[in-house]
Protein backbone atom coordinates (compact mmCIF):
# COMPACT_ATOMS: atom_id res chain seq x y z
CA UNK A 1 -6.14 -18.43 9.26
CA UNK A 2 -6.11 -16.48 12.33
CA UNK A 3 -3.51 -13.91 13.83
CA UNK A 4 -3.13 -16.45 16.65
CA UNK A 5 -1.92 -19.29 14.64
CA UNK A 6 1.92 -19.69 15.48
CA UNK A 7 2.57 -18.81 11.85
CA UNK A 8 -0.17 -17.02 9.83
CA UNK A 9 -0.02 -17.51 6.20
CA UNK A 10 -2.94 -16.22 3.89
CA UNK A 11 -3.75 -17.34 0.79
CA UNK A 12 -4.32 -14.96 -2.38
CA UNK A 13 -6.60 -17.35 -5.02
CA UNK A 14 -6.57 -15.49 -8.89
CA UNK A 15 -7.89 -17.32 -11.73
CA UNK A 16 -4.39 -17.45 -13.08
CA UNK A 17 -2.62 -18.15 -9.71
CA UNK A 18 -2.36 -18.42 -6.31
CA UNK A 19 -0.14 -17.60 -3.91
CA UNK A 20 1.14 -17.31 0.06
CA UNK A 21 1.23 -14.61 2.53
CA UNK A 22 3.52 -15.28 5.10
CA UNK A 23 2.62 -13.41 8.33
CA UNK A 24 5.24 -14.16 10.74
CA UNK A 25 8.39 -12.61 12.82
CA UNK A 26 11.68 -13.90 10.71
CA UNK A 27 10.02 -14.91 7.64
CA UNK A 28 12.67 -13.39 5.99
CA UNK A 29 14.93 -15.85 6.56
CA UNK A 30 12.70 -18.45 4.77
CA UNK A 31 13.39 -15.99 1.44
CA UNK A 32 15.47 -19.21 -0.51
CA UNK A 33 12.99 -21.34 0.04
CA UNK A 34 10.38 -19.50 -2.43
CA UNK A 35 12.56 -19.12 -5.06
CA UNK A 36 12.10 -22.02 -7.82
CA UNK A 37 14.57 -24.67 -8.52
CA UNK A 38 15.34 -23.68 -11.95
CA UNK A 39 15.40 -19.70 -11.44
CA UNK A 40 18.34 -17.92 -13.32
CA UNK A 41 19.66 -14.20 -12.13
CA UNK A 42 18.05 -13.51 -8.89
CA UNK A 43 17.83 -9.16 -8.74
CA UNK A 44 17.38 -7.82 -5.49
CA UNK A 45 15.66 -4.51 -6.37
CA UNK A 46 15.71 -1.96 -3.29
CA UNK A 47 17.46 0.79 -2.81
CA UNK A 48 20.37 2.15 -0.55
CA UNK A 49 18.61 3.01 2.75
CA UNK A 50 16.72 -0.25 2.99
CA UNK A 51 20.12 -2.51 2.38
CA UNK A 52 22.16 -0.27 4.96
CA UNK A 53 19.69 -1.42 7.27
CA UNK A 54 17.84 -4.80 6.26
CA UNK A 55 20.64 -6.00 3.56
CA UNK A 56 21.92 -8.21 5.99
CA UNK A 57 18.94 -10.06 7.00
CA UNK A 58 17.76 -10.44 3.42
CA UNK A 59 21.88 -11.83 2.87
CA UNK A 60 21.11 -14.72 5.82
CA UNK A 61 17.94 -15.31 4.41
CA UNK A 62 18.91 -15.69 0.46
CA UNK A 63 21.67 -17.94 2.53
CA UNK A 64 23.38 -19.60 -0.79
CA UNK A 65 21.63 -18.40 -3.58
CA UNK A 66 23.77 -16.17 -5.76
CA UNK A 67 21.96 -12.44 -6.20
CA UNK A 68 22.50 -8.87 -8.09
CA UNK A 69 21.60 -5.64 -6.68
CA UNK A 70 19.62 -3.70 -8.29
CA UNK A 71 18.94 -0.28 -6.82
CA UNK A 72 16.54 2.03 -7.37
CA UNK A 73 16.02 5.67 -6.32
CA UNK A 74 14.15 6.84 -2.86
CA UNK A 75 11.35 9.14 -2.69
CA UNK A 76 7.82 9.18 -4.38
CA UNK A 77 8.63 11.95 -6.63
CA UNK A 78 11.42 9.57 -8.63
CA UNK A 79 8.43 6.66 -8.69
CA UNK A 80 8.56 7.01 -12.52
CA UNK A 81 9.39 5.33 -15.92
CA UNK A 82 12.96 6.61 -16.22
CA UNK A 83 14.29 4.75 -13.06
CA UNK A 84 12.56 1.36 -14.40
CA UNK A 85 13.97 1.73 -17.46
CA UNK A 86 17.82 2.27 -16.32
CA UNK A 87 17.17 -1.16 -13.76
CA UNK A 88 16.00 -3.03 -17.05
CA UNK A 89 18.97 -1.96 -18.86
CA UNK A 90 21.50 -2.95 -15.35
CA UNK A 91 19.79 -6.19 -15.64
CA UNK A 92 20.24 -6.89 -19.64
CA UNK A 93 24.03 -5.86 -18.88
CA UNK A 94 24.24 -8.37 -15.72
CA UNK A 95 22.65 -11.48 -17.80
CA UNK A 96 19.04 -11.16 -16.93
CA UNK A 97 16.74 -13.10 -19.43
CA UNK A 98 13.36 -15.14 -18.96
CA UNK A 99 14.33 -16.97 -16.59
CA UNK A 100 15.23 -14.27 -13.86
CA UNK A 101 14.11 -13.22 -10.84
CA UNK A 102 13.25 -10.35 -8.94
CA UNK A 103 13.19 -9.97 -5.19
CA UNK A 104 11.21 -6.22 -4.62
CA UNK A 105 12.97 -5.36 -0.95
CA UNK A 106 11.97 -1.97 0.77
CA UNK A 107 9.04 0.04 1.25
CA UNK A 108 5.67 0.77 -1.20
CA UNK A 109 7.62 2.76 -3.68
CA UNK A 110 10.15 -0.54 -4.25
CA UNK A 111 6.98 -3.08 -4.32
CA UNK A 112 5.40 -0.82 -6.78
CA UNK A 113 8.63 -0.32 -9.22
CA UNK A 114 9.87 -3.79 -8.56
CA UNK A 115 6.90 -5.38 -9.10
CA UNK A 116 6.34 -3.30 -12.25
CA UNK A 117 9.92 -4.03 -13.57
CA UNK A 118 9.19 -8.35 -13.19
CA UNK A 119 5.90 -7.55 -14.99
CA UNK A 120 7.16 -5.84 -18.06
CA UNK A 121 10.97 -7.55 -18.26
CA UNK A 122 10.70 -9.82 -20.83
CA UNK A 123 7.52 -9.46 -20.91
CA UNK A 124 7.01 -10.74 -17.30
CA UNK A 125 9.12 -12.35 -15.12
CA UNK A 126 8.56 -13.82 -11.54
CA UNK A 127 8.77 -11.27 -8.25
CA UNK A 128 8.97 -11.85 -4.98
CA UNK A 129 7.49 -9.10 -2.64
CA UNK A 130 9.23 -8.37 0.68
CA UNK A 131 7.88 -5.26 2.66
CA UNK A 132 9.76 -3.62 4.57
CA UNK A 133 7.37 -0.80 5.98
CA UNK A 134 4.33 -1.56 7.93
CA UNK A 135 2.21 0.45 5.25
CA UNK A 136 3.78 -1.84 2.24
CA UNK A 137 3.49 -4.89 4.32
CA UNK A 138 -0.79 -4.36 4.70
CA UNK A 139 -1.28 -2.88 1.28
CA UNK A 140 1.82 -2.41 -2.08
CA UNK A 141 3.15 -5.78 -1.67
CA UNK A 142 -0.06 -7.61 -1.89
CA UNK A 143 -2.68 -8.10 -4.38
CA UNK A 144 -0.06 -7.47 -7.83
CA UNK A 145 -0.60 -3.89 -8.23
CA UNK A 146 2.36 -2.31 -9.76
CA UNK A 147 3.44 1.14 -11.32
CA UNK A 148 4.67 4.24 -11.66
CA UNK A 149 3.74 7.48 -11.66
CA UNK A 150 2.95 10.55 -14.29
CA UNK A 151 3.79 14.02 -13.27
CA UNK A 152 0.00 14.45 -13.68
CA UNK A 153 -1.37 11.86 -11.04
CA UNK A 154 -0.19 8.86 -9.20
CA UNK A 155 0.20 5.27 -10.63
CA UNK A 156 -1.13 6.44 -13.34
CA UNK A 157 1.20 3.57 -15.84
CA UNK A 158 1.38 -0.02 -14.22
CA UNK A 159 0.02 -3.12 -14.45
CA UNK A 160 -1.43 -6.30 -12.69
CA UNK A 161 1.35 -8.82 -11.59
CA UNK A 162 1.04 -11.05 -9.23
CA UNK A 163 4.18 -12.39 -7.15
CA UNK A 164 5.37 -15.42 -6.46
CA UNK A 165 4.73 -15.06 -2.66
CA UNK A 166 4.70 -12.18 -0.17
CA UNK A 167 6.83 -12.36 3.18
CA UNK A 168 5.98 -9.90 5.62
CA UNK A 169 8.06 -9.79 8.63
CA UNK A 170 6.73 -7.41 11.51
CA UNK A 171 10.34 -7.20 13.16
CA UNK A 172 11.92 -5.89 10.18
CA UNK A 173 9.56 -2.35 11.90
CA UNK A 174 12.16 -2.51 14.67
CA UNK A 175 14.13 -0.07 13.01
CA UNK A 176 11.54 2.28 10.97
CA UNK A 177 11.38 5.84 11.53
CA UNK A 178 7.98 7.20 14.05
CA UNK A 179 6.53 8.67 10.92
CA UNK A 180 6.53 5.69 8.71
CA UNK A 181 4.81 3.87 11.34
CA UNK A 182 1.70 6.07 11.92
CA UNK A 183 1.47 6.64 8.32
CA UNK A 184 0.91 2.47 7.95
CA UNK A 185 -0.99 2.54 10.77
CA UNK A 186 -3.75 4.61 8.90
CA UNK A 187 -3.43 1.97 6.01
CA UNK A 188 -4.65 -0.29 8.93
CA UNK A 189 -7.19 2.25 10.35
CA UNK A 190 -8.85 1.64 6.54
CA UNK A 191 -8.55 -2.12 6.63
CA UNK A 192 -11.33 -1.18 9.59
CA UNK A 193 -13.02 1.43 9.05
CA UNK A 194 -14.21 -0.30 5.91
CA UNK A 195 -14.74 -4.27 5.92
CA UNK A 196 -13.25 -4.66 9.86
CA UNK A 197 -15.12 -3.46 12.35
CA UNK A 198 -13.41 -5.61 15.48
CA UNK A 199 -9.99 -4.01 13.91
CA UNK A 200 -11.41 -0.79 14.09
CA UNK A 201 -12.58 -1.35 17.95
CA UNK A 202 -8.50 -3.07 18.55
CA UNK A 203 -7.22 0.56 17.32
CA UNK A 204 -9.54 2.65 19.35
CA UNK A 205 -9.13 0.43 22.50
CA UNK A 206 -5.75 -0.29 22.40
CA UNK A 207 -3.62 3.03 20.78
CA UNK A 208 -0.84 2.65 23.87
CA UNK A 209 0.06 -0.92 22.94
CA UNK A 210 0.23 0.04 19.30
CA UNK A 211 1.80 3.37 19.06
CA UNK A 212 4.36 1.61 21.81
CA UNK A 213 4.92 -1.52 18.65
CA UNK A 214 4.38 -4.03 21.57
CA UNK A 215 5.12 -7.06 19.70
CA UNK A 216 1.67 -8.75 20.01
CA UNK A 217 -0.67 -5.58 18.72
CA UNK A 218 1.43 -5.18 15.90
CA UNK A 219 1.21 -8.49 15.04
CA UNK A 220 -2.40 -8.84 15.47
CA UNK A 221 -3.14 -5.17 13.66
CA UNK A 222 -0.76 -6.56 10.85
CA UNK A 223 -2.31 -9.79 10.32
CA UNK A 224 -5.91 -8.51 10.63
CA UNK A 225 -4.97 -6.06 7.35
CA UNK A 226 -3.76 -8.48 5.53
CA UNK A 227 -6.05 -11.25 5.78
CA UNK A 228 -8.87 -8.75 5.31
CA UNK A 229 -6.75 -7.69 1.56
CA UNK A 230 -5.77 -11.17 0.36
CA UNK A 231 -9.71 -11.90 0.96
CA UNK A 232 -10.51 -9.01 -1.16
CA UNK A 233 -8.14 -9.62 -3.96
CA UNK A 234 -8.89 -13.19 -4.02
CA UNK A 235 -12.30 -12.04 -4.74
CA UNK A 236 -11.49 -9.26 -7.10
CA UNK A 237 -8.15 -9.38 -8.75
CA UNK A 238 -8.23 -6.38 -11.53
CA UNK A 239 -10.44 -3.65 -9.10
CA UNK A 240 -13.80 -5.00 -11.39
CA UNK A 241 -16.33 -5.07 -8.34
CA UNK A 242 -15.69 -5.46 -4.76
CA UNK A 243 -11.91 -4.34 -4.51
CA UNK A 244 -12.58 -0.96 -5.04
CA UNK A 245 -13.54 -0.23 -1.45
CA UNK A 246 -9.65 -0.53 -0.79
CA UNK A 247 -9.57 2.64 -2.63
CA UNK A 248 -11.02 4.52 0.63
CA UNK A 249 -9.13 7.89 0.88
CA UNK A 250 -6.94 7.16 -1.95
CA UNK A 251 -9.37 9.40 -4.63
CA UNK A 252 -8.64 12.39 -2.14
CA UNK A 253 -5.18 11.23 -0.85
CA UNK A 254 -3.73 11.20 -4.30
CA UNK A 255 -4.78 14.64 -5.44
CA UNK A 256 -2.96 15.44 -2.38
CA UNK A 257 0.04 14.12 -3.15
CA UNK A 258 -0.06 15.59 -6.64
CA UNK A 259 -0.72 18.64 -6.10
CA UNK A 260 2.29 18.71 -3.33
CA UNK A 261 4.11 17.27 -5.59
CA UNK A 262 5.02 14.31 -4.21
CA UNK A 263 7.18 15.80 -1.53
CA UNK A 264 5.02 17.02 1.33
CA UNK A 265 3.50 14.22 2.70
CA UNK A 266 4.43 10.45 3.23
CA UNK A 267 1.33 8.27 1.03
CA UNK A 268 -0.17 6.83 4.25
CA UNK A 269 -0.47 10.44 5.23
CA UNK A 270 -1.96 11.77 2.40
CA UNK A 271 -4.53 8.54 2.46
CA UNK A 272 -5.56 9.80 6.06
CA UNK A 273 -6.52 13.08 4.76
CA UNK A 274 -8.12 11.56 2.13
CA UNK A 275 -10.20 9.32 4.44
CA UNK A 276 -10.96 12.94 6.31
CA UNK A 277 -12.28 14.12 3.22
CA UNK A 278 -14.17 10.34 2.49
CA UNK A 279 -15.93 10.93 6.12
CA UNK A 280 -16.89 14.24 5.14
CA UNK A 281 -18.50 13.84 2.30
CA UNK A 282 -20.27 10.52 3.27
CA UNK A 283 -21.79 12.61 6.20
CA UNK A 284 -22.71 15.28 3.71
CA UNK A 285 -23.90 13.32 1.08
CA UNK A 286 -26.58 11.81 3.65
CA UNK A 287 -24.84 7.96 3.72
CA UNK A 288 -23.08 8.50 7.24
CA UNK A 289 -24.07 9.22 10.27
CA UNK A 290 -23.09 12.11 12.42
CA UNK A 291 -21.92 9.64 15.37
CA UNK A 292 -19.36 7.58 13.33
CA UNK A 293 -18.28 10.99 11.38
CA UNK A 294 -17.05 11.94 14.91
CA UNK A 295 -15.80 8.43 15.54
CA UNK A 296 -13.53 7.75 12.72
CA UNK A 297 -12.32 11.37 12.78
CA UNK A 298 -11.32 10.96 16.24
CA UNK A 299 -9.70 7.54 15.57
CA UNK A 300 -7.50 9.33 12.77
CA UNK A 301 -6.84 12.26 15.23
CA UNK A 302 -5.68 9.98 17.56
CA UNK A 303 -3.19 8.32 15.43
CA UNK A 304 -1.69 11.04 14.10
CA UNK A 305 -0.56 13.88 13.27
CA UNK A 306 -0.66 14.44 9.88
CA UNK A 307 1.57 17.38 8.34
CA UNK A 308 0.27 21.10 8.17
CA UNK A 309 -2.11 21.55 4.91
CA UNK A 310 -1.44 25.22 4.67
CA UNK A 311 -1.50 26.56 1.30
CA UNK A 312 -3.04 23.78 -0.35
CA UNK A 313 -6.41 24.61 -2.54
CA UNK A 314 -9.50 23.19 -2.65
CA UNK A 315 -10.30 24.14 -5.73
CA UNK A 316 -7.05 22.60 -7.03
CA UNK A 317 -7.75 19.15 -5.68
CA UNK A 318 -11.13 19.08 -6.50
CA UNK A 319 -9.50 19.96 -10.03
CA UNK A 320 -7.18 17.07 -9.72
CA UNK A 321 -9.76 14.61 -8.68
CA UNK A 322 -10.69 14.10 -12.69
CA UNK A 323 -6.94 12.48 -13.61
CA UNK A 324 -7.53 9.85 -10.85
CA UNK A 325 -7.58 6.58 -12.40
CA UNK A 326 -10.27 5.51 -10.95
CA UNK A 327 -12.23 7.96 -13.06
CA UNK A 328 -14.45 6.79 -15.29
CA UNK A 329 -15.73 8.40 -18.54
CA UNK A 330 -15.29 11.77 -16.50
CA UNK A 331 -17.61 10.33 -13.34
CA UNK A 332 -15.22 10.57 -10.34
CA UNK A 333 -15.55 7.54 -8.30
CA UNK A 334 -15.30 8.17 -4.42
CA UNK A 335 -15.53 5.10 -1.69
CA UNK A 336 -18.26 6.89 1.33
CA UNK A 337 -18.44 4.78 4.55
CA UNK A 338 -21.91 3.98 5.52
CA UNK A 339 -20.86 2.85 9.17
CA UNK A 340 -17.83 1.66 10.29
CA UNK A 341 -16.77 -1.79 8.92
CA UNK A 342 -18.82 -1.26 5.70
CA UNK A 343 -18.23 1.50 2.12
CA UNK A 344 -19.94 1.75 -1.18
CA UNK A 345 -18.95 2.93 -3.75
CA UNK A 346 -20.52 6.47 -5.50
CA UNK A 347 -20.44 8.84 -8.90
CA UNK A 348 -22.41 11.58 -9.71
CA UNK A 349 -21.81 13.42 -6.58
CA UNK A 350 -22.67 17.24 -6.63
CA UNK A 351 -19.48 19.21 -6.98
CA UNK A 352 -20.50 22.24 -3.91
CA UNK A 353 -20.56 18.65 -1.91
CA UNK A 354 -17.05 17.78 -3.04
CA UNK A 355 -15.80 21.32 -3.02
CA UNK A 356 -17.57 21.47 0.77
CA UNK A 357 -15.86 18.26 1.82
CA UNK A 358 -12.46 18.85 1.08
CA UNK A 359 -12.51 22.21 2.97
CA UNK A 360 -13.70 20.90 6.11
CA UNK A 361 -11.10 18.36 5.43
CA UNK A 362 -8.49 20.44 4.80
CA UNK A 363 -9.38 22.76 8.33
């Protein structure tokens, strides 16, 4: 279903379930109306900054439905086991059994620990994902993905657990800080660059109307993301085949953010370095041409910035690369555009490549 459709909602089709995607301006306030009949303890799981602001849509839209808090710390660096494990025990102490509930309210870092806490409560309970950032709205909160990370690389513990239903609001962005917005707006610079070539064009051609948040190009840039990933999961839930392209700048943006330790850059950030480094290599390795190198560069110029990388080694990421999970049997995996709207996915790389690509990346 189309962008234009008075009230977009994609479908995500597993073998095991399927679910909706609500694309739409107020969708929170339909929140009560995915929650099953028979539900027990309904836990809100967010944390203090998102309920200051968004509690009190999230209130109207729960309307009568009774509902804990559950809050979890900010920040990617506390995106670990130790936080899940306190919110388990809050939830044990506030009557949550089998039959609970959890509603995963704020930004990627809640999706990811909320969704992880439903999937390993009990053994697995229901979640409901609601985004609150415009880089969780196109990418955590859909697909099931869920997890934590190890001091050594990034969602490195988690598993696959698909919500109940996703409800993506675009006018919950009123309110979010500049940066969070261009960092999901590279998130949405991916969606093109690899499967969505028109979306590509829409960024390029129309960067006033979208760095301005004009109502309709965020809803179109917004729905185009997220019909592209509920496509791609449908057709790939556990990252077997053709999901993996989703991965584009991750391998490189997540040996960023460990080796900065979580704390220099936001993840959409780090992901646009990473697709620097993807566009790079690609070019390097022979797969893209010199023409789109220039033009996705320039696209991710233009949408930026992204934070000084000064101080940060090569060597060390390339060392870093190895712990990625998407590394298999010690063959690093990257994603390489061939053009824009289409990636494949590559091993056995040489190493002066990688080493080369990361420095020009990095400059």
């Amino acid at each position: 279903m189309g962008y234009n459709v008075p009230m977009p909602t994609f479908r995500v089709d597993t073998p095991l379930c399927s679910y909706p995607v609500v694309v739409e301006r107020g969708a929170i306030a339909q929140t009560a109306s995915h929650i099953p009949a028979k539900t027990g303890k309904v836990f809100v799981v967010s944390n203090q900054d998102v309920l200051q602001q968004q509690g009190p849509a999230l209130g109207r839209g729960l309307g009568e439905t009774a509902h804990e808090l559950i809050y979890l710390p900010p920040g990617e660096s506390k995106k670990r086991l130790g936080p899940v494990e306190h919110a388990a025990e809050e939830m044990i102490r506030r009557g949550g059994d089998r039959s609970s509930l959890v509603v995963a309210f704020g930004g990627g870092i809640v999706n990811d620990m909320g969704g992880f806490l439903a999937a390993i409560f009990m053994r697995g309970i229901p979640v409901i994902q609601i985004p609150t950032t415009l880089l969780a709205q196109v990418d955590a909160a859909i697909g099931g993905k869920t997890g934590v990370n190890l001091q050594c690389g990034k969602n490195l513990i988690g598993s696959f657990h698909q919500p109940l239903a996703v409800l993506i609001d675009p006018a919950l962005l009123e309110t979010l800080p500049e940066r969070e917005y261009r960092a999901g707006l590279y998130e949405i610079l991916k969606a093109g660059v690899i499967r969505e070539p028109s979306l590509f064009r829409y960024l390029a051609e129309h960067s006033r109307e979208v760095l301005a948040r004009e109502p309709a190009a965020v809803d179109r840039i917004i729905a185009d993301a997220v019909r592209m990933k509920a496509e791609v999961v449908s057709g790939d839930e556990r990252e077997a085949d053709v999901r993996r392209i989703l991965n584009f700048g991750h391998t490189f943006g997540h040996a960023l953010e460990a080796e900065t330790g979580y704390t220099q850059f936001l993840h959409g950030e780090a992901v646009a370095w990473g697709m620097r480094a993807a566009v790079y290599l690609g070019e390097l390795a022979g797969y893209l041409s010199a023409e789109d190198s220039v033009e996705i560069l320039e696209l991710i110029e233009s949408y930026g910035p992204i934070p000084p990388l000064t101080g940060v080694s090569a060597d060390n990421l390339l060392g870093r690369l190895v712990h990625d999970k998407k590394t298999v049997q010690g063959r690093v995996h990257f994603v390489l555009p061939i053009r824009i709207g289409e990636v494949t996915v590559v091993s056995g790389i040489d190493e002066k490549l990688v080493r080369e690509a990361i420095r020009s990346a990095l400059n």
